[in-house]
Protein backbone atom coordinates (compact mmCIF):
# COMPACT_ATOMS: atom_id res chain seq x y z
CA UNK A 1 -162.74 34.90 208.40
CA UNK A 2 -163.87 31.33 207.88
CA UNK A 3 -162.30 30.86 204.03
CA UNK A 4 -163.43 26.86 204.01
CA UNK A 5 -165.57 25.78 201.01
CA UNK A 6 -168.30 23.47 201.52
CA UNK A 7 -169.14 20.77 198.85
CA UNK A 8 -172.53 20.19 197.79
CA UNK A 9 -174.94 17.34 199.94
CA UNK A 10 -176.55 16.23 196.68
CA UNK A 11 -174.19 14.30 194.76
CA UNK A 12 -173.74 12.32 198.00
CA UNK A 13 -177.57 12.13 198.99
CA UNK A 14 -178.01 10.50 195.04
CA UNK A 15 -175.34 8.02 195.39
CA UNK A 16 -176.57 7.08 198.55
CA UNK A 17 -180.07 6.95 197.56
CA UNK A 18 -179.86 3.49 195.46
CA UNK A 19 -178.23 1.90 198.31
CA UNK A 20 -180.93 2.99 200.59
CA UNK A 21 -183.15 1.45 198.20
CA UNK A 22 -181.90 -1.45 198.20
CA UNK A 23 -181.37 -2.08 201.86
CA UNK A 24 -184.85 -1.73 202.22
CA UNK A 25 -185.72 -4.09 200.00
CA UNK A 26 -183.42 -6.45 201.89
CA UNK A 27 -184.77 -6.26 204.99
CA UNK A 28 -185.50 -10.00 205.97
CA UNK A 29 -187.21 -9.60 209.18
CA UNK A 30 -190.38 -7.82 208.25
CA UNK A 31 -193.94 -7.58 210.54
CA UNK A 32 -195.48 -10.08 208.31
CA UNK A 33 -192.78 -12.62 208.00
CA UNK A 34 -192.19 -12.56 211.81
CA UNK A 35 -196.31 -13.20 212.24
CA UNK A 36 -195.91 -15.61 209.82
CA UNK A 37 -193.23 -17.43 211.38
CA UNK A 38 -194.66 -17.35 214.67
CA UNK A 39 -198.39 -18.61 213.29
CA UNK A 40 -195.99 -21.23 211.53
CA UNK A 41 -194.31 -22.62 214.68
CA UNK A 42 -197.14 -22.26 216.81
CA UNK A 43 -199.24 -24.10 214.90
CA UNK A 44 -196.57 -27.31 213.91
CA UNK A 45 -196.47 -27.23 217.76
CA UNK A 46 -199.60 -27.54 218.86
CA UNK A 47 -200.18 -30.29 215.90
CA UNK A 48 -197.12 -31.83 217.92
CA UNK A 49 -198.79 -32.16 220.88
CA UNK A 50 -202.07 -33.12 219.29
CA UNK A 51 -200.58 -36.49 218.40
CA UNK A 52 -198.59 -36.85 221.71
CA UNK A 53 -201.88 -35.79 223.46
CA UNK A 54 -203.86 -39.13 224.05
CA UNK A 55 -207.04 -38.05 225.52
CA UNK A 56 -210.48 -37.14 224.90
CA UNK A 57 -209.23 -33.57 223.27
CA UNK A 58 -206.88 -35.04 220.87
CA UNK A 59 -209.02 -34.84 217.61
CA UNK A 60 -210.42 -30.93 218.41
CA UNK A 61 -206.36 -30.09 219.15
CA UNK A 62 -205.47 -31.58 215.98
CA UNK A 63 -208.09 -29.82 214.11
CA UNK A 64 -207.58 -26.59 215.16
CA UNK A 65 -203.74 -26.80 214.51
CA UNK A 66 -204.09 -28.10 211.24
CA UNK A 67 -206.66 -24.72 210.57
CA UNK A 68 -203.96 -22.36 211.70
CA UNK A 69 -201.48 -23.98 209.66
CA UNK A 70 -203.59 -24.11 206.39
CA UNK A 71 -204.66 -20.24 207.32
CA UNK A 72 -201.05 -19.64 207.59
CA UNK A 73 -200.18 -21.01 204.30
CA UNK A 74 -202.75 -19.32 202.74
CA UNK A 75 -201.45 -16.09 203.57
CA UNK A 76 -197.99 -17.22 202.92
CA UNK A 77 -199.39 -17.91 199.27
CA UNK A 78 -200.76 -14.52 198.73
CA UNK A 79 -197.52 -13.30 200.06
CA UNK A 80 -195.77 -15.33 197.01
CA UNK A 81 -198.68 -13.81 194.70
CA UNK A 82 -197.49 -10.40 195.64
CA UNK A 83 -193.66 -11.76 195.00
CA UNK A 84 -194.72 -12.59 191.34
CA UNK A 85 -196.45 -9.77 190.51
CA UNK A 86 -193.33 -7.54 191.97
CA UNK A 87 -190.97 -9.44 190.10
CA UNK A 88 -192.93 -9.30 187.07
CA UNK A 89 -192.92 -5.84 187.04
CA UNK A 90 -189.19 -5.73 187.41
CA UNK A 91 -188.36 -8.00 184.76
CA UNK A 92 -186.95 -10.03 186.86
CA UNK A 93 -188.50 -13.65 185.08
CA UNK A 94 -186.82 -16.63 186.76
CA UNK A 95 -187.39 -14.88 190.55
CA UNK A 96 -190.95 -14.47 189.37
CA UNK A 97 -191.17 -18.43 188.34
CA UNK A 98 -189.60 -19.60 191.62
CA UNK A 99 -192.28 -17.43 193.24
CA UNK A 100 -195.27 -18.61 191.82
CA UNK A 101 -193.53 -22.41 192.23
CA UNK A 102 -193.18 -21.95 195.90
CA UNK A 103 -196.78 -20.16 195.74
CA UNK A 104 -198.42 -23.56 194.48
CA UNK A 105 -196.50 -26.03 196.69
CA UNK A 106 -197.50 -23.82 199.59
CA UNK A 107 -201.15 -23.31 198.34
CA UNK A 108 -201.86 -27.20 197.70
CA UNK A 109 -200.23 -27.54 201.48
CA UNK A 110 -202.90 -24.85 202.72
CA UNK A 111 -205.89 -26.95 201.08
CA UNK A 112 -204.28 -30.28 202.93
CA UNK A 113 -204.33 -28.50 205.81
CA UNK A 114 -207.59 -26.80 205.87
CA UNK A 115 -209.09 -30.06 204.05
CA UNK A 116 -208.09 -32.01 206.95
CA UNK A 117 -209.19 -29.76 209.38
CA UNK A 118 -212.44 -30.15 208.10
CA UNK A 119 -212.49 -33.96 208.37
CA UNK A 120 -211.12 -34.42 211.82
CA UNK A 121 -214.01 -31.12 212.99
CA UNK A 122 -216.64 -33.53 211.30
CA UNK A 123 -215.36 -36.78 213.29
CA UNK A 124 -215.38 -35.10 215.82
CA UNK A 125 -218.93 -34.03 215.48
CA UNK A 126 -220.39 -37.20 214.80
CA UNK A 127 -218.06 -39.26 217.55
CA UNK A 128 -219.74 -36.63 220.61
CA UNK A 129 -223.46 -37.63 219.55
């Protein structure tokens, strides 16, 4: 009756299978980058309108902003940690440098942050008693 032949799925299904690998490595909107971003532009904003803010809250609003933005770069370093361990593994050398690069500029802007933080918390303490 039906005299069709049918070609074998699998020699599609294993060229495809590379390029489904690597559109999921190239996804660029991930959970974490989004929270990331988000924690990112929250917290520039809210430093924003820590200096614009000139009242008695100014030096709390500045400290806490400049905490979520050194948290925020401290996960964004571990992030680039993971990058240069991947790429490592891969082979893939000069990705793996510009990772661990980026991973110290972002790391030394995480201590700023957090170090400042920690100043403007202890004015803050010792202006209130």
């Amino acid at each position: 009756m039906d005299q069709r032949r049918r070609r074998p799925a699998a020699p599609l299904l294993r060229q495809a299978a590379p390029l489904l690998r690597q559109a999921d490595r190239r996804r660029l909107l991930t959970p974490f980058g989004l929270g990331i971003g988000v924690a990112l532009v929250g917290s520039l904003i809210f430093i924003a309108v820590g200096f614009v803010n000139r009242t008695t809250t100014q030096i709390p609003i500045l400290a806490a902003g400049l905490a979520v933005l050194g948290l925020t770069l401290g996960a964004l370093a571990v992030a680039c940690v993971v990058a240069v361990v991947r790429a490592g593994r891969e082979g893939r050398d000069a990705r793996a440098f510009w990772a661990a690069l980026a991973g110290g500029v972002v790391v030394l802007g995480a201590a700023g942050a957090l170090s400042a933080a920690i100043v403007l918390a202890l004015v803050w303490s010792s202006a209130r008693q």
